[in-house]
Protein backbone atom coordinates (compact mmCIF):
# COMPACT_ATOMS: atom_id res chain seq x y z
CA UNK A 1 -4.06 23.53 -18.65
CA UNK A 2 -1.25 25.29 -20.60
CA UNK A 3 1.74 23.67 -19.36
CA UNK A 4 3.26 21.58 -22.31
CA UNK A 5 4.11 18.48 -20.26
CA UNK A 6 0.44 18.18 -19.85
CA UNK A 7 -1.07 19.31 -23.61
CA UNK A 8 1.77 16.81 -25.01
CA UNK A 9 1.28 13.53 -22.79
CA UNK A 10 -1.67 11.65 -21.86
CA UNK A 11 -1.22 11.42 -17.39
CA UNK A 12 -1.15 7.94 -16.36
CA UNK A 13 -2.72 8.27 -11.97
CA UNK A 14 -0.94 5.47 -9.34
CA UNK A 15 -3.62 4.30 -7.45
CA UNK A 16 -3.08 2.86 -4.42
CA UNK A 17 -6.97 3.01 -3.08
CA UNK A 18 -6.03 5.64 -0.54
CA UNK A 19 -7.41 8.66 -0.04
CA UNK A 20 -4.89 10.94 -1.76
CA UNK A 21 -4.73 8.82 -5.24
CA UNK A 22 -8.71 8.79 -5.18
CA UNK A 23 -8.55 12.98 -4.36
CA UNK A 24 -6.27 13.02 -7.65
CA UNK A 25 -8.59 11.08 -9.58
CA UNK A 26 -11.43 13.55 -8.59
CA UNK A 27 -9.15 16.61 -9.03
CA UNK A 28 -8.48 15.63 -12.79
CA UNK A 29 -11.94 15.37 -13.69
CA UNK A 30 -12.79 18.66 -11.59
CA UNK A 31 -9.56 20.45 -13.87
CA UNK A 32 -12.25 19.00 -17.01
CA UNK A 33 -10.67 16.05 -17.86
CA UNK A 34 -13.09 12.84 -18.50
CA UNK A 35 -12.76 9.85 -17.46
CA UNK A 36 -11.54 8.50 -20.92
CA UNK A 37 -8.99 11.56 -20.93
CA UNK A 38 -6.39 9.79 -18.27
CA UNK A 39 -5.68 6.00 -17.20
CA UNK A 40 -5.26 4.73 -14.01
CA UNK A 41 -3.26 1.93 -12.77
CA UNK A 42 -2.91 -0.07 -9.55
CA UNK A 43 0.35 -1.63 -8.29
CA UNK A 44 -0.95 -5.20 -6.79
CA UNK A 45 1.50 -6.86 -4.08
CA UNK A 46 -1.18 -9.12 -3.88
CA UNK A 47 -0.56 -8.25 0.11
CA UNK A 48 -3.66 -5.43 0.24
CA UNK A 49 -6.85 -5.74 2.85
CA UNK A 50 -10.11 -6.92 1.53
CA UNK A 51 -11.34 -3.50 1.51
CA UNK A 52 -8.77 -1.91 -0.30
CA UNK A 53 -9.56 -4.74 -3.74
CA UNK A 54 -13.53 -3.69 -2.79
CA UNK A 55 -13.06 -0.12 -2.92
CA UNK A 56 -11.06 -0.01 -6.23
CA UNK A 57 -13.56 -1.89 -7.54
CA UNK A 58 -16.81 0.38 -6.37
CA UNK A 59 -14.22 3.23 -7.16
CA UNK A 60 -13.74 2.33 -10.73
CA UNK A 61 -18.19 3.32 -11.05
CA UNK A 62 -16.77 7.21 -10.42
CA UNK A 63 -13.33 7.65 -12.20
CA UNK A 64 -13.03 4.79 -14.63
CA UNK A 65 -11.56 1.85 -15.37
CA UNK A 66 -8.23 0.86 -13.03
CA UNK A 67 -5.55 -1.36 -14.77
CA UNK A 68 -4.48 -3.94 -12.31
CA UNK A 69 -0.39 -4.44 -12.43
CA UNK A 70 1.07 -7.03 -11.23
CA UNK A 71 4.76 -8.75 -10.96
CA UNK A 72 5.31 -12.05 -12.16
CA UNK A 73 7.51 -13.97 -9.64
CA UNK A 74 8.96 -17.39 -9.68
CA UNK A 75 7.58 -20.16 -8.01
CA UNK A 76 9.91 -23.13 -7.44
CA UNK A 77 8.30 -26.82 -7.82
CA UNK A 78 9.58 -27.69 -4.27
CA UNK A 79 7.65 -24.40 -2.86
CA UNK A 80 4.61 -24.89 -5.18
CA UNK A 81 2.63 -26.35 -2.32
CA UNK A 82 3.11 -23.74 0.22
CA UNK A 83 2.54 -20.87 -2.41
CA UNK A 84 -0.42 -22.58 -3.27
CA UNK A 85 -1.93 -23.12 0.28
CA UNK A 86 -1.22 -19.52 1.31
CA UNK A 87 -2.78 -17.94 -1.82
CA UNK A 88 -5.68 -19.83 -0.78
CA UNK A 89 -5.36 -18.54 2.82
CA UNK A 90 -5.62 -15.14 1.74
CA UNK A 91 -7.95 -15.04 -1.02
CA UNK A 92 -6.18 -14.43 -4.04
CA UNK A 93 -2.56 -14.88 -6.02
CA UNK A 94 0.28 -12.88 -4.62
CA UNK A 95 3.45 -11.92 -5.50
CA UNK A 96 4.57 -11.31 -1.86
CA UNK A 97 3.78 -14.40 -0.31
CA UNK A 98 5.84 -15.75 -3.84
CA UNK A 99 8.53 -13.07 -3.45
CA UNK A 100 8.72 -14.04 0.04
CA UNK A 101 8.92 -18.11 -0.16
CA UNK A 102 11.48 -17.72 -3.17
CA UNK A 103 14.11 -16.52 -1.50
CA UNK A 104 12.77 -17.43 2.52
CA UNK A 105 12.83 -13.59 3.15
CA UNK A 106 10.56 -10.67 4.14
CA UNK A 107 11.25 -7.42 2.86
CA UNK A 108 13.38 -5.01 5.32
CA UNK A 109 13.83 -1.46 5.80
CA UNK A 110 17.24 -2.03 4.56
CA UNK A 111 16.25 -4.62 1.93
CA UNK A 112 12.65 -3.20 0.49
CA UNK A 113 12.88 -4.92 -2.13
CA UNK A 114 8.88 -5.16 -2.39
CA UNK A 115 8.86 -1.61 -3.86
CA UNK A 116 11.22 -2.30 -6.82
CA UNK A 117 10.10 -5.67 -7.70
CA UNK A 118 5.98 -5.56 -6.79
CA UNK A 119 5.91 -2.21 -7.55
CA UNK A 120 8.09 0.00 -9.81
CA UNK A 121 9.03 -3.15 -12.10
CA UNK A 122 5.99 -3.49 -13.16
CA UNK A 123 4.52 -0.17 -13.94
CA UNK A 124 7.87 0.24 -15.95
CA UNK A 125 7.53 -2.52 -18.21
CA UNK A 126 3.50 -1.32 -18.75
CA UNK A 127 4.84 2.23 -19.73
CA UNK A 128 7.98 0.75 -22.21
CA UNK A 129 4.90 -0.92 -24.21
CA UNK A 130 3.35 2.53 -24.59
CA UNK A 131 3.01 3.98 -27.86
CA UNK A 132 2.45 7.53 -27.31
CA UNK A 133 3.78 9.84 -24.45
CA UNK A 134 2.62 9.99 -21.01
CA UNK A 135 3.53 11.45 -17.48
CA UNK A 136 2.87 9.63 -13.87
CA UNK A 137 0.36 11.42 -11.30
CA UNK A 138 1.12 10.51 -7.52
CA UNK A 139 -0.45 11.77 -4.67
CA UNK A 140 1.67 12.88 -2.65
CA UNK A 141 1.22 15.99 -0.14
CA UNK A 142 3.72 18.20 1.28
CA UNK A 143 2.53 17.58 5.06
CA UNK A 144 2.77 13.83 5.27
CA UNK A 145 6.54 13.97 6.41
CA UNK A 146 9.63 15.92 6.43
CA UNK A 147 11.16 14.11 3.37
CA UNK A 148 7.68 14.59 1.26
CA UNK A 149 8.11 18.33 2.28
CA UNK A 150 10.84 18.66 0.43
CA UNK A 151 9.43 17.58 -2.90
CA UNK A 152 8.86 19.57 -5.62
CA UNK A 153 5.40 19.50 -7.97
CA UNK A 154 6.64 18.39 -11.26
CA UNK A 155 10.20 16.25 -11.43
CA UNK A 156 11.90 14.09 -14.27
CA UNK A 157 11.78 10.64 -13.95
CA UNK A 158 14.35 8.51 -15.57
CA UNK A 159 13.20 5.41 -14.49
CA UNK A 160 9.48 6.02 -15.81
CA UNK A 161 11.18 8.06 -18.33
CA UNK A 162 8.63 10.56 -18.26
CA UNK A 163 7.87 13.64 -16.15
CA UNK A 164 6.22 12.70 -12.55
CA UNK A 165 3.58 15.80 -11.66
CA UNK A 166 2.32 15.71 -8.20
CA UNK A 167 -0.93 17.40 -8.16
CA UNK A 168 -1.73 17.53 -4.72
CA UNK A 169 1.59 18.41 -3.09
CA UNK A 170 0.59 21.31 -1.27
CA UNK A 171 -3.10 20.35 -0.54
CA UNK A 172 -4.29 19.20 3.55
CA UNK A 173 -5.82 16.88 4.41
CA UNK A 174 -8.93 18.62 4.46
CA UNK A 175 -8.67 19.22 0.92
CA UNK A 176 -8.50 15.73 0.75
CA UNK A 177 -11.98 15.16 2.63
CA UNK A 178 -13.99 17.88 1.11
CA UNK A 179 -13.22 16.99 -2.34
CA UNK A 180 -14.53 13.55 -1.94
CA UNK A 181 -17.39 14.85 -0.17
CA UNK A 182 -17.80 17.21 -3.13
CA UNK A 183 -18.23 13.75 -5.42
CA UNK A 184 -20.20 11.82 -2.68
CA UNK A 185 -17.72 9.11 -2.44
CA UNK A 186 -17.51 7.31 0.60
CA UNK A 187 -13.41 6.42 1.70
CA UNK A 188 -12.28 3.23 1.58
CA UNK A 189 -13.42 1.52 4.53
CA UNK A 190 -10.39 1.26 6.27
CA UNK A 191 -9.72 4.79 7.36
CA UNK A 192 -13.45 4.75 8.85
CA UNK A 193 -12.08 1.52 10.44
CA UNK A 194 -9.48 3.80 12.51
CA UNK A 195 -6.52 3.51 9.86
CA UNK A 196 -4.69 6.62 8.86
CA UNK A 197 -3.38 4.77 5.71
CA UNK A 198 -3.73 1.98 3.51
CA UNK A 199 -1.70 0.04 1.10
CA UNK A 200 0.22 -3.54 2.28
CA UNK A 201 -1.55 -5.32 5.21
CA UNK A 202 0.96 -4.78 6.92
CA UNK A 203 3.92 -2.75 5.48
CA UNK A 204 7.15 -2.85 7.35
CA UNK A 205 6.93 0.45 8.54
CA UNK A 206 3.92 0.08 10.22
CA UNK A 207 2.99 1.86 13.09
CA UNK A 208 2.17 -0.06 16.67
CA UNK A 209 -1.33 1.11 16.10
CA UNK A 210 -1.52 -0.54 12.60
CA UNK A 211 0.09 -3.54 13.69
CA UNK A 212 -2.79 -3.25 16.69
CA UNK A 213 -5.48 -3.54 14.21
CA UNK A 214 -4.60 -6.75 12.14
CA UNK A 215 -7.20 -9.06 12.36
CA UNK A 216 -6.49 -12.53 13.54
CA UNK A 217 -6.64 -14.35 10.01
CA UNK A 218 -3.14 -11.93 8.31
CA UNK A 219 -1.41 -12.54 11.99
CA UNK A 220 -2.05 -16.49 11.66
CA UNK A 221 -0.87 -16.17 7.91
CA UNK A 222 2.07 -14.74 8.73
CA UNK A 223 2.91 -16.28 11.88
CA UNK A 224 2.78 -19.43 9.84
CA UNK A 225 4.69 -17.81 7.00
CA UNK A 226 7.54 -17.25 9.49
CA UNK A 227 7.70 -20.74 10.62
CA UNK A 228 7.66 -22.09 7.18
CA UNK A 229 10.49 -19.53 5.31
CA UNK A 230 12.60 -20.72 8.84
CA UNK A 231 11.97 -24.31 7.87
CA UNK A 232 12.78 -24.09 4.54
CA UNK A 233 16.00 -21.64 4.95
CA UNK A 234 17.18 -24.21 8.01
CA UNK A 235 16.72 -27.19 5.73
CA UNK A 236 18.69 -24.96 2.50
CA UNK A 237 21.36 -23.91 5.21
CA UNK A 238 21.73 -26.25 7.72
CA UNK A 239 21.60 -23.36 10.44
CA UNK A 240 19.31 -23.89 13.28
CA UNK A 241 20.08 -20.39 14.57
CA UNK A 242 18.19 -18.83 11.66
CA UNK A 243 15.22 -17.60 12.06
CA UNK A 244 13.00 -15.52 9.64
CA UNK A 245 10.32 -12.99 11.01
CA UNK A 246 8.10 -10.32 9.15
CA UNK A 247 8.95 -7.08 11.11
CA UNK A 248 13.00 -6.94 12.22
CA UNK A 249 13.07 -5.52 16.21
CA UNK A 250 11.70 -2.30 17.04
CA UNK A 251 13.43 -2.66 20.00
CA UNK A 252 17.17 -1.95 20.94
CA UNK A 253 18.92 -5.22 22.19
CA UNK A 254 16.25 -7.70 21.20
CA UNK A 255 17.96 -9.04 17.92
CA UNK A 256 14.34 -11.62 16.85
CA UNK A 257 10.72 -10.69 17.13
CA UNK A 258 7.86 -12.87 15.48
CA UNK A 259 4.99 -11.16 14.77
CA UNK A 260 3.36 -12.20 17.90
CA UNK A 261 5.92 -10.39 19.62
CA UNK A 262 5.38 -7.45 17.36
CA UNK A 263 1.62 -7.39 18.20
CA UNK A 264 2.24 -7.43 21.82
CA UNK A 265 4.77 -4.44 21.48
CA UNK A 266 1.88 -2.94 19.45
CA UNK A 267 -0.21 -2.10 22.63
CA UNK A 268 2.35 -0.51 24.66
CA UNK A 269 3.42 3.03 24.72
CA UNK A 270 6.76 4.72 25.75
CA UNK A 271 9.22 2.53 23.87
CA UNK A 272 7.17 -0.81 24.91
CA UNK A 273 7.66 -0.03 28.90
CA UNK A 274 3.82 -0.01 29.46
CA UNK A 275 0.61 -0.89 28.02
CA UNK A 276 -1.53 1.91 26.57
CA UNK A 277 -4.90 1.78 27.36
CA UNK A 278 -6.46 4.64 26.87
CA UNK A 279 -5.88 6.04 22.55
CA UNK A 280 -6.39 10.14 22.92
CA UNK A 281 -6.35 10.46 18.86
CA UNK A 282 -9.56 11.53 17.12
CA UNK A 283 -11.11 8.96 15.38
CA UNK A 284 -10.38 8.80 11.92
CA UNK A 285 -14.17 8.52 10.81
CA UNK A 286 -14.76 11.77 12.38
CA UNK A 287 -12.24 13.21 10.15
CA UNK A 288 -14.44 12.53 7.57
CA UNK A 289 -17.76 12.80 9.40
CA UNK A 290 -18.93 9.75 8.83
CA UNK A 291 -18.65 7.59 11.94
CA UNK A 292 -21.84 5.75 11.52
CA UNK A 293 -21.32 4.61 8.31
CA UNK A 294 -21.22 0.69 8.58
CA UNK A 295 -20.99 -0.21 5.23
CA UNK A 296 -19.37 0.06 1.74
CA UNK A 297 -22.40 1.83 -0.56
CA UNK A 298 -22.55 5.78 -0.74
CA UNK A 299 -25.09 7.63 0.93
């Protein structure tokens, strides 16, 4: 550990509760940093599975302590009692389901503004009431797609004002597994569910077979989400064409699908022509070899 940027500044890990954050994590403390050497924080949308808030918190017995960030949004007195029926829907507060009722709007790929606002906003404002130097740890690998391929290990970071190191660019996926088989720590339980990633539940750039998997309970809350922000933007706008759905169209010429719709599309194949009924990926949990694992303690 020579390089200056990291003798100089203490690293500050994003932790999302995936598999590539926790692989960071591990990959510190395996470089001989402690637990008390680094802090971690976790960006909450307050729009995460179950598993994901259990697993940081059985995660946080191996690497430490996680500092839960999270955006404060609005909440208009005439919304009050829908904000407050869907936080107790799913579980806990979110500022999502707020984000989304202030304004009667879900996030799109041209308007993702759940990044910036439930994410980046408030990591920023932690680091500005720092009082010592620091650089951000992501875990980002080369092979995920063609734009992370591009991306170098260490890069400045004006908004974080701070260097951004990414540890694990060039690692596999393998490297991934074995070094959390090296620690005996079991994955969160979603990618032994069949999920390749984790994070919102769902993210607009789902895949059909994420979309596939949503249980019943997050496609009633947001079916009903969509028919309230359409109430409440008809009754601000007078427009009874509007109509305000979670995932815009995946498919060329249909302008409006609810997330009913979206499900449905979910189990077809070839552009939504047929229905796929046969998967031929591998399993996930035999990725990790651990397919008849049923629960959330390590073995």
């Amino acid at each position: 550990m020579t390089d200056e940027r990291l003798t100089n500044a203490r690293p500050i890990v994003s932790v999302s509760g995936g598999k590539d954050s926790t692989a960071m994590c591990l990959h510190l403390m395996e470089m001989g940093y402690t637990r008390d050497d680094y802090d971690r924080v976790f960006m909450d949308t307050g729009w995460e599975h179950a598993s994901t808030y259990a697993y940081l918190d059985k995660l946080e017995e191996t690497v430490g302590p996680i500092t839960r960030l999270s955006a404060d949004i609005r909440v208009r007195d005439e919304h009050r009692k829908y904000v407050e029926h869907y936080e107790e829907r799913i579980g806990w507060r979110s500022p999502m389901i707020r984000r989304i009722l202030l304004h009667q709007s879900f996030p799109t790929r041209n308007g993702k503004w759940c990044t910036q606002e439930l994410k980046i906003r408030p990591v920023t404002k932690h680091v500005e009431e720092l009082d010592h130097d620091y650089l951000m740890l992501v875990g980002i690998r080369r092979e995920e797609s063609p734009r992370r391929s591009r991306m170098t290990e260490w890069e400045w970071s004006d908004a974080f004002d701070c260097w951004v190191w990414r540890p694990l660019i060039a690692w596999t996926e393998k490297q991934v597994i074995d070094i959390h088989h090296r620690w005996n720590l079991v994955p969160n339980q979603l990618y032994l569910n069949g999920s390749t990633r984790v994070g919102c539940w769902p993210c607009i750039n789902s895949r059909k077979k994420e979309i596939a998997r949503l249980e019943e309970d997050r496609v009633s809350l947001i079916r009903d989400m969509e028919n309230t922000c359409t109430k409440l933007k008809r009754e601000r706008k007078g427009d009874a064409q509007l109509h305000s759905t979670f995932f815009h169209s995946p498919i060329k010429g249909v302008p409006i699908m609810t997330i009913d719709d979206v499900r449905e599309w979910s189990t077809t194949a070839r552009g939504g022509k047929q229905f796929e009924m046969f998967s031929s990926e591998e399993p996930t949990c035999v990725k990790w070899g651990m397919c008849e694992h049923k629960g959330g303690d390590d073995d």
